[in-house]
Structures are given as structure tokens and as C-alpha cells.
N, C-alpha and C. Protein backbone atom coordinates (compact mmCIF):
# COMPACT_ATOMS: atom_id res chain seq x y z
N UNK A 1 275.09 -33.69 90.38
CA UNK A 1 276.34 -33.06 90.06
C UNK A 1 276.38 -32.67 88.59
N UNK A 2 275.50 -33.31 87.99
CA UNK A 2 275.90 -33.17 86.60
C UNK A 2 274.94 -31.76 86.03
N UNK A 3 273.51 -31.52 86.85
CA UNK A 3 273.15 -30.08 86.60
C UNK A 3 273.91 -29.22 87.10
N UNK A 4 275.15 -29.43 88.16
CA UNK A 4 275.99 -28.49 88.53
C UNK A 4 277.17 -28.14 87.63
N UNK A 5 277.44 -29.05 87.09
CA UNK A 5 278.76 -29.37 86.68
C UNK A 5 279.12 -29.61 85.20
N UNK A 6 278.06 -30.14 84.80
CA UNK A 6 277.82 -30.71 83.45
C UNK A 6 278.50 -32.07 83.73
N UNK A 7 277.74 -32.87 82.55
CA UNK A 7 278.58 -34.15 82.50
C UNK A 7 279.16 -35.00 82.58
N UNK A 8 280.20 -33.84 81.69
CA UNK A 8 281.99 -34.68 81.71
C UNK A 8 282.85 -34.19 82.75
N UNK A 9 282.85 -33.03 83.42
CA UNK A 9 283.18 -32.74 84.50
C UNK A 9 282.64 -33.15 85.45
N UNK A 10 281.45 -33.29 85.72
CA UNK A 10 281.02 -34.26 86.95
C UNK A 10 281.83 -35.29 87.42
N UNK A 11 281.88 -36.04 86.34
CA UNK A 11 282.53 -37.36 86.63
C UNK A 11 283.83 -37.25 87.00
N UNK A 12 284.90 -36.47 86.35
CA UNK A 12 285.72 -35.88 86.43
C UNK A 12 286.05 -35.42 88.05
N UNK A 13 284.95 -34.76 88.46
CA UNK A 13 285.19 -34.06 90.05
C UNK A 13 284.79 -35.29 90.97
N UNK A 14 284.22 -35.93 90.46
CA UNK A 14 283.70 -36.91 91.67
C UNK A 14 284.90 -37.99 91.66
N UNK A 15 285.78 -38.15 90.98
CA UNK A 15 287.06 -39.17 90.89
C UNK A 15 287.82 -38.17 91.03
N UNK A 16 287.87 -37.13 91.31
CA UNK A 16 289.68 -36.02 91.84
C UNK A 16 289.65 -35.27 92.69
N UNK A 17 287.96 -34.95 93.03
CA UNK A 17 288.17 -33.88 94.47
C UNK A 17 287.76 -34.90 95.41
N UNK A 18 289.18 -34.61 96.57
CA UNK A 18 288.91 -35.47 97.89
C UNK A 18 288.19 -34.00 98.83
N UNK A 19 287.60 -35.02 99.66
CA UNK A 19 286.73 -34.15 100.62
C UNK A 19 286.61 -34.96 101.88
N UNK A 20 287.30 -33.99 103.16
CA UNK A 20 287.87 -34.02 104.49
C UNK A 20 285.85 -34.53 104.79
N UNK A 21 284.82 -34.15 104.94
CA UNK A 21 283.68 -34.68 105.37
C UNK A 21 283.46 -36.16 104.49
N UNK A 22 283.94 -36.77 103.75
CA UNK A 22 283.96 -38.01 103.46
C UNK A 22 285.06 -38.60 103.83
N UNK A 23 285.91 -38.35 104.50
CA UNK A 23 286.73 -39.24 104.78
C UNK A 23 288.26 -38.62 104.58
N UNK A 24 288.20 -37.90 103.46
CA UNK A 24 289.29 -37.77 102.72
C UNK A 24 289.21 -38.90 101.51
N UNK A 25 288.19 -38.77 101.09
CA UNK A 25 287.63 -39.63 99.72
C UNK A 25 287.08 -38.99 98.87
N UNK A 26 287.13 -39.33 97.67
CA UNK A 26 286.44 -38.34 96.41
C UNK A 26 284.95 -39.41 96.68
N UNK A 27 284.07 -38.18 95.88
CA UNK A 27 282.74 -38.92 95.75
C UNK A 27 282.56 -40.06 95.46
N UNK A 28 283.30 -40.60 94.56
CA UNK A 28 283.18 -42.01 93.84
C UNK A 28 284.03 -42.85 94.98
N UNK A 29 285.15 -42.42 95.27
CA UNK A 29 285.55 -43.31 96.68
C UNK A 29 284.64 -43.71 97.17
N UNK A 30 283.65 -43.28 97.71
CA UNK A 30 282.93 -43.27 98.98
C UNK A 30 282.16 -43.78 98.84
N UNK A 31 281.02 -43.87 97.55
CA UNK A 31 280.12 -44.90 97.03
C UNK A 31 280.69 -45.96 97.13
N UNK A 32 282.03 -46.20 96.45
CA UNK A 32 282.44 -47.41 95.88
C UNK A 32 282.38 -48.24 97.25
N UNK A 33 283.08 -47.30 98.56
CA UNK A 33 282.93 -48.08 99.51
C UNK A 33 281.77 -48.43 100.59
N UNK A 34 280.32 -47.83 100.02
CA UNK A 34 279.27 -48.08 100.80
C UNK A 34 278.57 -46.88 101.38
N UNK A 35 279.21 -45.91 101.12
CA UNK A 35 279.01 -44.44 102.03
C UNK A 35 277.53 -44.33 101.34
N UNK A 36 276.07 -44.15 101.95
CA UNK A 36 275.01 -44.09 101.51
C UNK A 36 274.85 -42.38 100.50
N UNK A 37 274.39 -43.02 99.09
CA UNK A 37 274.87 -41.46 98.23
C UNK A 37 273.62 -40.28 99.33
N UNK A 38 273.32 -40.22 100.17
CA UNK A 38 272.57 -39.36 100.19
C UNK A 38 273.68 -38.59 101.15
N UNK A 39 274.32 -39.33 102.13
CA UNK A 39 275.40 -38.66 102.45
C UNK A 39 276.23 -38.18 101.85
N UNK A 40 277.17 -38.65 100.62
CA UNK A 40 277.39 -38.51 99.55
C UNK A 40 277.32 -37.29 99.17
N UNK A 41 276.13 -37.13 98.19
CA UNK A 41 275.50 -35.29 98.24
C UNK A 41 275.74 -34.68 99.12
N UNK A 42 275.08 -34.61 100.20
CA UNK A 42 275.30 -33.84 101.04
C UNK A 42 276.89 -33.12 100.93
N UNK A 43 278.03 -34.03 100.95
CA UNK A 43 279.68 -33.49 101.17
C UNK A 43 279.65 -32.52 99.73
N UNK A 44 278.80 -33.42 99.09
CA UNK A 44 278.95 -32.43 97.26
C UNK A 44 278.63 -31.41 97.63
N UNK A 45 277.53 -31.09 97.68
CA UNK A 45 276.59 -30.29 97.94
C UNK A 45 277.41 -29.24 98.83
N UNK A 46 277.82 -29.64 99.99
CA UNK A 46 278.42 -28.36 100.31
C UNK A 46 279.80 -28.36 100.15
N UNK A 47 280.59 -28.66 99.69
CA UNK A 47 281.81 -28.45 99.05
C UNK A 47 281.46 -27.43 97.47
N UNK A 48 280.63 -27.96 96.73
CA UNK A 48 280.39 -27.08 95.58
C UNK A 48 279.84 -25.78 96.15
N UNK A 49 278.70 -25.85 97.39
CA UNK A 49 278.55 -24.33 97.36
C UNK A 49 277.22 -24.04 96.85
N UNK A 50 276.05 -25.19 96.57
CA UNK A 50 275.24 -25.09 95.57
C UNK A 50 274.12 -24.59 96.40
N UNK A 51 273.17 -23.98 95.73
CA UNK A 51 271.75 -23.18 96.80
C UNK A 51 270.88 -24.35 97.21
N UNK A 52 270.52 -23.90 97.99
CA UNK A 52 269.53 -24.84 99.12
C UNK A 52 268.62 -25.71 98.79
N UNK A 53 268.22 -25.14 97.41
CA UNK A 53 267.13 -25.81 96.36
C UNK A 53 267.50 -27.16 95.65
N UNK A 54 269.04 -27.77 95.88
CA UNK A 54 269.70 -28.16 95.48
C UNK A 54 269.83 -29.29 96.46
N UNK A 55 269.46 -29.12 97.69
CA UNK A 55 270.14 -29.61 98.54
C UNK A 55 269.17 -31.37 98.56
């Protein structure tokens, strides 16, 4: 997220955008509660929109 995003916004998006394929949990929700990060990415990943190379 953070080559997507930079940084300080990364962190930022992963504690404020909720996302309906996690649950209705922000990224960091979802870790916090066990969600394996590769699933994780994945919701990033296509919520941001990022190319395949990415994936």
C-alpha cells in the first residue's frame, strides 16, 4: 500500500476505508482480527484499482 499510496497515507487508508469484501472492516480491522494479510491485499488491491503486477 505504501508504493501505492505513499506512507503516511497508507496508514491513514488502511484505518478509514471500510471495505464490504472484508467484512465491512478497514484493512487494519481485519489484520487486527486474524483475516490472513494475503486476503487482506487482495480487498486492497482491488478496491484501489491497482494493475495486475501489483497483485
Amino acid at each position: 500500500m505504501e508504493d501505492a499510496l505513499g506512507a503516511s497515507y497508507a496508514r491513514s487508508w488502511a484505518s478509514q476505508f471500510v471495505m464490504g469484501a472484508l467484512g465491512g472492516r478497514t484493512a487494519q480491522e481485519a489484520l487486527d482480527a486474524g483475516v490472513p494479510p494475503k486476503e487482506v491485499w487482495a480487498a486492497v488491491w482491488a478496491a484501489l484499482g491497482l494493475p495486475e503486477r501489483d497483485r
